[in-house]
PDB file of N, CA and C in Angstrom:
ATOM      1  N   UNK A   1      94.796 119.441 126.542  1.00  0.00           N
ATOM      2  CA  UNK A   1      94.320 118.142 126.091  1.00  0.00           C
ATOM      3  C   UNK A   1      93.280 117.632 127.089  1.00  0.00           C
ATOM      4  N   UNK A   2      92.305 117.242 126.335  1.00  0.00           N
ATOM      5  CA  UNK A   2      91.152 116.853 127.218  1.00  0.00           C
ATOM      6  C   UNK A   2      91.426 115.651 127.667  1.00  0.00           C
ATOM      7  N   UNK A   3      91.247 114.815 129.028  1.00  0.00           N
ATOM      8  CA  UNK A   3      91.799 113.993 129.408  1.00  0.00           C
ATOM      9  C   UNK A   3      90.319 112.450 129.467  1.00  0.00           C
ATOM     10  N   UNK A   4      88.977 113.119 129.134  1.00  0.00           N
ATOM     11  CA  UNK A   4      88.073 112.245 128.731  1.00  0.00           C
ATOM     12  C   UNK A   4      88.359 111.455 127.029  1.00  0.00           C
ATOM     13  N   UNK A   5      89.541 111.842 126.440  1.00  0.00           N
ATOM     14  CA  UNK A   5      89.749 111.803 125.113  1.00  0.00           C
ATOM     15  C   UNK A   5      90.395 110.093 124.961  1.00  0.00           C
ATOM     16  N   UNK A   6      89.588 109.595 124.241  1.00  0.00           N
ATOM     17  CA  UNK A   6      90.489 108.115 123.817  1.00  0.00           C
ATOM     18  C   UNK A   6      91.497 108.406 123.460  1.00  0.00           C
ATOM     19  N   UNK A   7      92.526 107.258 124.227  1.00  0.00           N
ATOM     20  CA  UNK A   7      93.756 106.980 123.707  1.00  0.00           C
ATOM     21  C   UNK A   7      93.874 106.620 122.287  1.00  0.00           C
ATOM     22  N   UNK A   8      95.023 106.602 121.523  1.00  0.00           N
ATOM     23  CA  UNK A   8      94.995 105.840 119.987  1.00  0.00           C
ATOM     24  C   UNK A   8      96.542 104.886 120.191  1.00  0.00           C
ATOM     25  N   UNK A   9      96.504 104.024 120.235  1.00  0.00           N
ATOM     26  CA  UNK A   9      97.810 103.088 120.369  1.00  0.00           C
ATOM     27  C   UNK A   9      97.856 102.122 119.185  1.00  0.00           C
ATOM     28  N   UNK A  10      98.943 101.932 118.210  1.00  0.00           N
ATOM     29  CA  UNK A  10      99.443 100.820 117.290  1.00  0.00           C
ATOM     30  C   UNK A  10     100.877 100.709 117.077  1.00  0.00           C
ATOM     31  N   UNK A  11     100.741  99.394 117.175  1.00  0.00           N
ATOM     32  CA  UNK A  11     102.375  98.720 116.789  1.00  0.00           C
ATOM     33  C   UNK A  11     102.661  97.957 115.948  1.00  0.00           C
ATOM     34  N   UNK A  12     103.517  97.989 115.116  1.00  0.00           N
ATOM     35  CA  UNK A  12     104.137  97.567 114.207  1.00  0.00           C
ATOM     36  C   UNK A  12     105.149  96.092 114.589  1.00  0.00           C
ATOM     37  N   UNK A  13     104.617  95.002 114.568  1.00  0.00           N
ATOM     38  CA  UNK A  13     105.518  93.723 114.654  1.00  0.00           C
ATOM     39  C   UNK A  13     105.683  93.191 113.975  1.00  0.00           C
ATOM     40  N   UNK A  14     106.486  92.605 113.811  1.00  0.00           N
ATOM     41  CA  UNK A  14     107.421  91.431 113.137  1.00  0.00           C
ATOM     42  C   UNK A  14     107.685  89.891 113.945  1.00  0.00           C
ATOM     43  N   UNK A  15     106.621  88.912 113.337  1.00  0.00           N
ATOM     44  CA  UNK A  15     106.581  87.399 113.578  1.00  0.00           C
ATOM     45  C   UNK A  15     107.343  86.413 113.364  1.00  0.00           C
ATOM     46  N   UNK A  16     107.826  85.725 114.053  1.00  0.00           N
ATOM     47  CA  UNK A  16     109.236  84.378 113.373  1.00  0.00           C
ATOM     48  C   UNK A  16     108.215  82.936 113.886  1.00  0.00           C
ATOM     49  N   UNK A  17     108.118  82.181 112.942  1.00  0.00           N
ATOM     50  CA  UNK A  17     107.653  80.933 112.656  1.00  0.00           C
ATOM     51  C   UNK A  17     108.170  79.851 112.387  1.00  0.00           C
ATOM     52  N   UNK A  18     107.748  78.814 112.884  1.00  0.00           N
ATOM     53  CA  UNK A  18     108.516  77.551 111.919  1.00  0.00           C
ATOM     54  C   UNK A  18     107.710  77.386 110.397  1.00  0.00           C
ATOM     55  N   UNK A  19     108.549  77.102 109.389  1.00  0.00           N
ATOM     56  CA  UNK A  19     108.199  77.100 108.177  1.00  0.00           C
ATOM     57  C   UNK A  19     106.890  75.651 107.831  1.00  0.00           C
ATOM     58  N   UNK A  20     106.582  74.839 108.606  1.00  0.00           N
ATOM     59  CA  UNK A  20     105.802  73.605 108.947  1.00  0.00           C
ATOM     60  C   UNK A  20     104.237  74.382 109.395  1.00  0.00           C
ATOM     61  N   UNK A  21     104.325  75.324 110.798  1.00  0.00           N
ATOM     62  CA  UNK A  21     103.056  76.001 111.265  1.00  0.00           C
ATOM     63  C   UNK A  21     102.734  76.941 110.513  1.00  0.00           C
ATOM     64  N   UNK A  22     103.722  77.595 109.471  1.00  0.00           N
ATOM     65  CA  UNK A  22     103.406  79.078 108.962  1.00  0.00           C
ATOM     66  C   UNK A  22     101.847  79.258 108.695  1.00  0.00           C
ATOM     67  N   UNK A  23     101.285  78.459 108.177  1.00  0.00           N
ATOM     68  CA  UNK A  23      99.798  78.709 107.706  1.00  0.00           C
ATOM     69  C   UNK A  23      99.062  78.511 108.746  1.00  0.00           C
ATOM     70  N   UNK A  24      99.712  77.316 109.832  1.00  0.00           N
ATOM     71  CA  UNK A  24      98.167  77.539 110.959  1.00  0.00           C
ATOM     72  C   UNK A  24      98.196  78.543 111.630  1.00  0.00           C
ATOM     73  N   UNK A  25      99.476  79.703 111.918  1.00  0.00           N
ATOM     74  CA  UNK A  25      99.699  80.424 112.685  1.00  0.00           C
ATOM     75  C   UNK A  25      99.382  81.886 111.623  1.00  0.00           C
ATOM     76  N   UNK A  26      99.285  81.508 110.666  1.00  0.00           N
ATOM     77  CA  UNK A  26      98.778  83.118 109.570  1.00  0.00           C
ATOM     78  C   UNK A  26      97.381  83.006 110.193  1.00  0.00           C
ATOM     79  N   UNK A  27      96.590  82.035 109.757  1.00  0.00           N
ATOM     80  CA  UNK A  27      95.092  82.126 110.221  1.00  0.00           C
ATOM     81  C   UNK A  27      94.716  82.219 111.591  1.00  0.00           C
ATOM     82  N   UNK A  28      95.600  81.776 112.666  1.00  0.00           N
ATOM     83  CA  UNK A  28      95.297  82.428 113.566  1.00  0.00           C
ATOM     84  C   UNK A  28      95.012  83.794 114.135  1.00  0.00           C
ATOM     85  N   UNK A  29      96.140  84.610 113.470  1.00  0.00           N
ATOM     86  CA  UNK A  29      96.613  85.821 113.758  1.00  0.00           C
ATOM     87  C   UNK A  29      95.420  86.503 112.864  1.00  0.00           C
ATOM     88  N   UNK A  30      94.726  85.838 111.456  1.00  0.00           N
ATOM     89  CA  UNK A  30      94.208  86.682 111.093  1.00  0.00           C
ATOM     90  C   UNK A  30      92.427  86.952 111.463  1.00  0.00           C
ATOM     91  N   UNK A  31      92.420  85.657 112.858  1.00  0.00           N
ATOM     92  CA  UNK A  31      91.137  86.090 113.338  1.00  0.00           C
ATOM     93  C   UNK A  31      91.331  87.017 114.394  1.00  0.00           C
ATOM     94  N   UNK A  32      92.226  87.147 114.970  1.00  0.00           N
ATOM     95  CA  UNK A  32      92.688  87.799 116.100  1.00  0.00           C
ATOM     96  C   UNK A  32      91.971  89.348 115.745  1.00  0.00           C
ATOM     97  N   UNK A  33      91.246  90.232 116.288  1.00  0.00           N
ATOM     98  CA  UNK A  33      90.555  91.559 116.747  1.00  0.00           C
ATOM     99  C   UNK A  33      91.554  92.508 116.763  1.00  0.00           C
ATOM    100  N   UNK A  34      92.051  93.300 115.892  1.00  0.00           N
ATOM    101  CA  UNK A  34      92.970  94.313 116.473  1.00  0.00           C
ATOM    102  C   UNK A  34      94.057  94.011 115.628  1.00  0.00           C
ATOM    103  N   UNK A  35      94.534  92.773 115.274  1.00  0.00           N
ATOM    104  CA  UNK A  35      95.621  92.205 114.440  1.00  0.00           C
ATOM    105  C   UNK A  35      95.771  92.381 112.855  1.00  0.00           C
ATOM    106  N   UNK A  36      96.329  92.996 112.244  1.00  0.00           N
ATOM    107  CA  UNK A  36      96.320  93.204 111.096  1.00  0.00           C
ATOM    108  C   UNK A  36      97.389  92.720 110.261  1.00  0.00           C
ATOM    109  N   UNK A  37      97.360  90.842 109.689  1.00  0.00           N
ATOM    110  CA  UNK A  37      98.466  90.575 108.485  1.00  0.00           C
ATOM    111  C   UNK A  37      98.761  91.863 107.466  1.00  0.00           C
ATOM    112  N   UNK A  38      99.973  92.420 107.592  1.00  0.00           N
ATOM    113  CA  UNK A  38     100.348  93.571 106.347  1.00  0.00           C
ATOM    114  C   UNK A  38     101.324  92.837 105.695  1.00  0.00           C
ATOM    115  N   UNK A  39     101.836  91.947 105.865  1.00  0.00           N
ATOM    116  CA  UNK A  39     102.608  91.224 104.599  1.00  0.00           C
ATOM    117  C   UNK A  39     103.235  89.845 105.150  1.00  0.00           C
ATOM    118  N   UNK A  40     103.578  89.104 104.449  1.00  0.00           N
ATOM    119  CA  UNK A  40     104.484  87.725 105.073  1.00  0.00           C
ATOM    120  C   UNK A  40     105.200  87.156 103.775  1.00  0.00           C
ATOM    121  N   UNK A  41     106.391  86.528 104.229  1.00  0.00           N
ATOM    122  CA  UNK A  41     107.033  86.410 103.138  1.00  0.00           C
ATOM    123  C   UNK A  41     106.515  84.507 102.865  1.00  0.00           C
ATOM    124  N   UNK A  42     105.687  84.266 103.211  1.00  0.00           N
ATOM    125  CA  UNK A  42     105.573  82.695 102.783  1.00  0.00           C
ATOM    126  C   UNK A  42     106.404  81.520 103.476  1.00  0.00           C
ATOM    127  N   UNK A  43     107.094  81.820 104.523  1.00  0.00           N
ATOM    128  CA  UNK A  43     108.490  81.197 105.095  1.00  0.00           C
ATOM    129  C   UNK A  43     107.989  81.184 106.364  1.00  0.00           C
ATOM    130  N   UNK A  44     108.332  82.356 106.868  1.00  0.00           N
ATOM    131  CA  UNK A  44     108.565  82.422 108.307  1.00  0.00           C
ATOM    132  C   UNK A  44     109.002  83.449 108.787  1.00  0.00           C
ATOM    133  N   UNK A  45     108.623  84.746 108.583  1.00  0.00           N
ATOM    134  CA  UNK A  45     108.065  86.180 108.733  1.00  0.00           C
ATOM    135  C   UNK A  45     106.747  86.605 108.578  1.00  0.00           C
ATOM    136  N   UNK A  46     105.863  87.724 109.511  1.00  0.00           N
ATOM    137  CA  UNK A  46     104.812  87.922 109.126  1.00  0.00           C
ATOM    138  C   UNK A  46     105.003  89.080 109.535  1.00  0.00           C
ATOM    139  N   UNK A  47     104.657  90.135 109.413  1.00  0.00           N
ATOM    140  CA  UNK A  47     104.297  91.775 109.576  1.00  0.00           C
ATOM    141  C   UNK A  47     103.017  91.855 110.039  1.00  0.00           C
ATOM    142  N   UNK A  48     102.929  92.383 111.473  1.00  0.00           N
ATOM    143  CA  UNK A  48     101.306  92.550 111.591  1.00  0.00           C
ATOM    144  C   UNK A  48     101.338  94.358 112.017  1.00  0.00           C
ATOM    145  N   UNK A  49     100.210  94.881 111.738  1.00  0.00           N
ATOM    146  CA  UNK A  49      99.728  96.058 112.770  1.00  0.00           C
ATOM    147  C   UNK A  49      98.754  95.885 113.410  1.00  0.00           C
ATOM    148  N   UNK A  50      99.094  96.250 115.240  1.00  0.00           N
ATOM    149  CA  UNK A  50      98.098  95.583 116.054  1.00  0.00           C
ATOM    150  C   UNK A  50      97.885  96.943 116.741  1.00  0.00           C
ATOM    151  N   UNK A  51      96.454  97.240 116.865  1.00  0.00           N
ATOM    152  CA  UNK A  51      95.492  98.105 117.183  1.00  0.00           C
ATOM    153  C   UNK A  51      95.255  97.916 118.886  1.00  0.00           C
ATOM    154  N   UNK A  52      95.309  98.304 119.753  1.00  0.00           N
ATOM    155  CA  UNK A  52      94.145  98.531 120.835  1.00  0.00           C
ATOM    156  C   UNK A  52      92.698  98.870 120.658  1.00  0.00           C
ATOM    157  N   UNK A  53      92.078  97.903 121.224  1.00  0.00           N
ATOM    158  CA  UNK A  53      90.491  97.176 121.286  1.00  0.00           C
ATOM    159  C   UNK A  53      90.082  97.940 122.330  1.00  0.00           C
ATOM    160  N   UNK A  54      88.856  97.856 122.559  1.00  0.00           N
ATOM    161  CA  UNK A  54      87.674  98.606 123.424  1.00  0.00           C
ATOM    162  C   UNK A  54      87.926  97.553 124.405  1.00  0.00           C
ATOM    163  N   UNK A  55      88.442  95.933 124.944  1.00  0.00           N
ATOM    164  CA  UNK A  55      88.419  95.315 125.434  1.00  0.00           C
ATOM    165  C   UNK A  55      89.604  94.631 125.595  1.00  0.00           C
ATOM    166  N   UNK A  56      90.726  94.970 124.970  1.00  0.00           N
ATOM    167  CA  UNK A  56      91.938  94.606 125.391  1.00  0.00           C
ATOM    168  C   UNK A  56      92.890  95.519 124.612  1.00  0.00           C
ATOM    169  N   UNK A  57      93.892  95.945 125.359  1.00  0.00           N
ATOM    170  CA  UNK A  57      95.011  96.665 124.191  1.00  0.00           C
ATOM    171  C   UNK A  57      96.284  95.889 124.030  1.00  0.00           C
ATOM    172  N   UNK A  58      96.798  96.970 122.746  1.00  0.00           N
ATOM    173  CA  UNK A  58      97.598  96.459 121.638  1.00  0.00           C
ATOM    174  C   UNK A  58      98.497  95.600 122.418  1.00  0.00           C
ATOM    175  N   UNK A  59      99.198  95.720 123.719  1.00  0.00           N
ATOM    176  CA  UNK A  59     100.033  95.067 124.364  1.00  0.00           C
ATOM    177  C   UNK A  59      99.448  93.868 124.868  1.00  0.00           C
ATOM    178  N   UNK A  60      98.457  93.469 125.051  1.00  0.00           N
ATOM    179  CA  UNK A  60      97.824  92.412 125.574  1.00  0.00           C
ATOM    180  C   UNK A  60      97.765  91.462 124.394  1.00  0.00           C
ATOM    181  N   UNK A  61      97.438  92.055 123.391  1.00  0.00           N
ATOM    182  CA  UNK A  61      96.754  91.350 121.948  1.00  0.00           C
ATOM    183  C   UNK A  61      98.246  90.475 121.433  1.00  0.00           C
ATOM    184  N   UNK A  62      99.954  91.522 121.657  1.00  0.00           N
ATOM    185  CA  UNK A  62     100.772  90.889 121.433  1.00  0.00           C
ATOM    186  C   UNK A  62     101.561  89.652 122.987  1.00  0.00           C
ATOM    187  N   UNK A  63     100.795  89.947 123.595  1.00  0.00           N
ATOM    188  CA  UNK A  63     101.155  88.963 124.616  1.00  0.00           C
ATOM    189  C   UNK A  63     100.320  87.038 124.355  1.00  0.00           C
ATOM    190  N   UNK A  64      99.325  87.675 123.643  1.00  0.00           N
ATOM    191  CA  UNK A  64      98.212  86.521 123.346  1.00  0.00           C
ATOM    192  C   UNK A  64      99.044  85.769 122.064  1.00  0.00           C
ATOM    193  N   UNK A  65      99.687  86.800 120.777  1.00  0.00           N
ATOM    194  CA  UNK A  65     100.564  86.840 120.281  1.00  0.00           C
ATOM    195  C   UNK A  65     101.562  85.519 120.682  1.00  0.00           C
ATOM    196  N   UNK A  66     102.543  86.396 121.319  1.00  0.00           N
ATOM    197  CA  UNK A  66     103.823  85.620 121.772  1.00  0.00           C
ATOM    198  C   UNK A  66     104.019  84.666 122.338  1.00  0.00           C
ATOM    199  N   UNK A  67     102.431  84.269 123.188  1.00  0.00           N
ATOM    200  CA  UNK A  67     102.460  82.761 123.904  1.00  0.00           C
ATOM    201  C   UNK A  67     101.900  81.954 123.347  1.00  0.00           C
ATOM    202  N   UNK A  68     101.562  82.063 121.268  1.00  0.00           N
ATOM    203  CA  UNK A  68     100.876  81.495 120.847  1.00  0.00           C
ATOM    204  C   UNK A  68     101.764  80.063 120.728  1.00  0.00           C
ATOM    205  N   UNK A  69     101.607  79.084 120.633  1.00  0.00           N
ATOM    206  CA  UNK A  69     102.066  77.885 120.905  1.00  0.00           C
ATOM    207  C   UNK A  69     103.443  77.527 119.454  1.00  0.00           C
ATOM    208  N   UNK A  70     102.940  78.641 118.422  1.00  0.00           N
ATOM    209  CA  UNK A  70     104.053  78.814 116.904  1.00  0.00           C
ATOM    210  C   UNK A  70     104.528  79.361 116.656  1.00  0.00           C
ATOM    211  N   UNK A  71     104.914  80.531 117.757  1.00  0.00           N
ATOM    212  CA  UNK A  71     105.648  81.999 117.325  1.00  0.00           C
ATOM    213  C   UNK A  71     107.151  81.718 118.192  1.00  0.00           C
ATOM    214  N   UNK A  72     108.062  81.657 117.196  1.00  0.00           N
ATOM    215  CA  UNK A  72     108.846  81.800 117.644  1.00  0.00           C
ATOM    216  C   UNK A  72     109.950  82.691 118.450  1.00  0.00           C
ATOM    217  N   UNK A  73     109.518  84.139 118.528  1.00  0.00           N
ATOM    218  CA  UNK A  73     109.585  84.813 118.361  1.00  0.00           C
ATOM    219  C   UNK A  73     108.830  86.438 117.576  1.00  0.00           C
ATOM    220  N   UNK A  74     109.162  87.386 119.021  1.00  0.00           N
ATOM    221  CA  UNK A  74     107.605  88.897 118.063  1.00  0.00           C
ATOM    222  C   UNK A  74     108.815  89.628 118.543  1.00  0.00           C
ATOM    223  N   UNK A  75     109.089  90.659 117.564  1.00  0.00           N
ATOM    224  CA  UNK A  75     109.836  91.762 117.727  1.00  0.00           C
ATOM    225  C   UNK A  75     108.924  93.393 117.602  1.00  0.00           C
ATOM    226  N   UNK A  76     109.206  94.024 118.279  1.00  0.00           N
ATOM    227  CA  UNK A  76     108.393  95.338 118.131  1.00  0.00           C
ATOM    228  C   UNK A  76     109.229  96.698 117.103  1.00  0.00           C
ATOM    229  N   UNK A  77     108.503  96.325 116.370  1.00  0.00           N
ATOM    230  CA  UNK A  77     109.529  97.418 115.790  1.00  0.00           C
ATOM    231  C   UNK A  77     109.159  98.693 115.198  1.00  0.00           C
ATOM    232  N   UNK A  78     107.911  99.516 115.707  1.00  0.00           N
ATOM    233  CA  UNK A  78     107.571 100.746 115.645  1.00  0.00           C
ATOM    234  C   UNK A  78     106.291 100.470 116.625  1.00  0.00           C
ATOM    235  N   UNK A  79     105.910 101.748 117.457  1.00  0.00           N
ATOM    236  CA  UNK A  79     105.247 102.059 117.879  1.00  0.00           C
ATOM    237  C   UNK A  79     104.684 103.641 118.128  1.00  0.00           C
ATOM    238  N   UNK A  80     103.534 103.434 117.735  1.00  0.00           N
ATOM    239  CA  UNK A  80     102.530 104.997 117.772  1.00  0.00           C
ATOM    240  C   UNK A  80     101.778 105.254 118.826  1.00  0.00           C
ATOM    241  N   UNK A  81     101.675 106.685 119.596  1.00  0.00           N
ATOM    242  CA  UNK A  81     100.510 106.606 120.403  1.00  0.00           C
ATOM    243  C   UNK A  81     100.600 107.803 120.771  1.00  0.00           C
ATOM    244  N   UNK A  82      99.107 108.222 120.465  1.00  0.00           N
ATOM    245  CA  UNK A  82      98.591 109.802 120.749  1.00  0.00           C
ATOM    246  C   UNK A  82      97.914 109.944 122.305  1.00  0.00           C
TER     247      UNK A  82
END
């Protein structure tokens, strides 16, 4: 394995919300770089897949995530990386 070779890193999370922020905190997440809404149940769950960036990775992106001022909670619940 060539060691000049980009990394590939994504994770699979799961978001807990208060049912009041749910929408300011969907649109947040969905400007976020790297962040990908894959489903939400309208309540107070959101499913994201978050990518590593040329300028920050996937672990950083969910740290920006978790100290967002509406998340009640980020659970990790799959992770990939070549």
């Amino acid at each position: 394995m060539s060691t000049d070779k980009q990394k590939y890193n994504v994770c699979g999370v799961l978001v807990n919300v208060n049912t009041e922020n749910f929408q300011s905190l969907l649109a947040d997440l969905i400007a976020i770089e790297g962040c990908d809404v894959m489903d939400h149940d309208h309540q107070n769950k959101i499913a994201l897949v978050i990518e590593d960036q040329v300028d920050k990775s996937a672990y950083d992106i969910m740290e920006e995530i978790k100290n967002h001022q509406h998340v009640l909670a980020i659970t990790l619940i799959n992770h990939f990386f070549e």
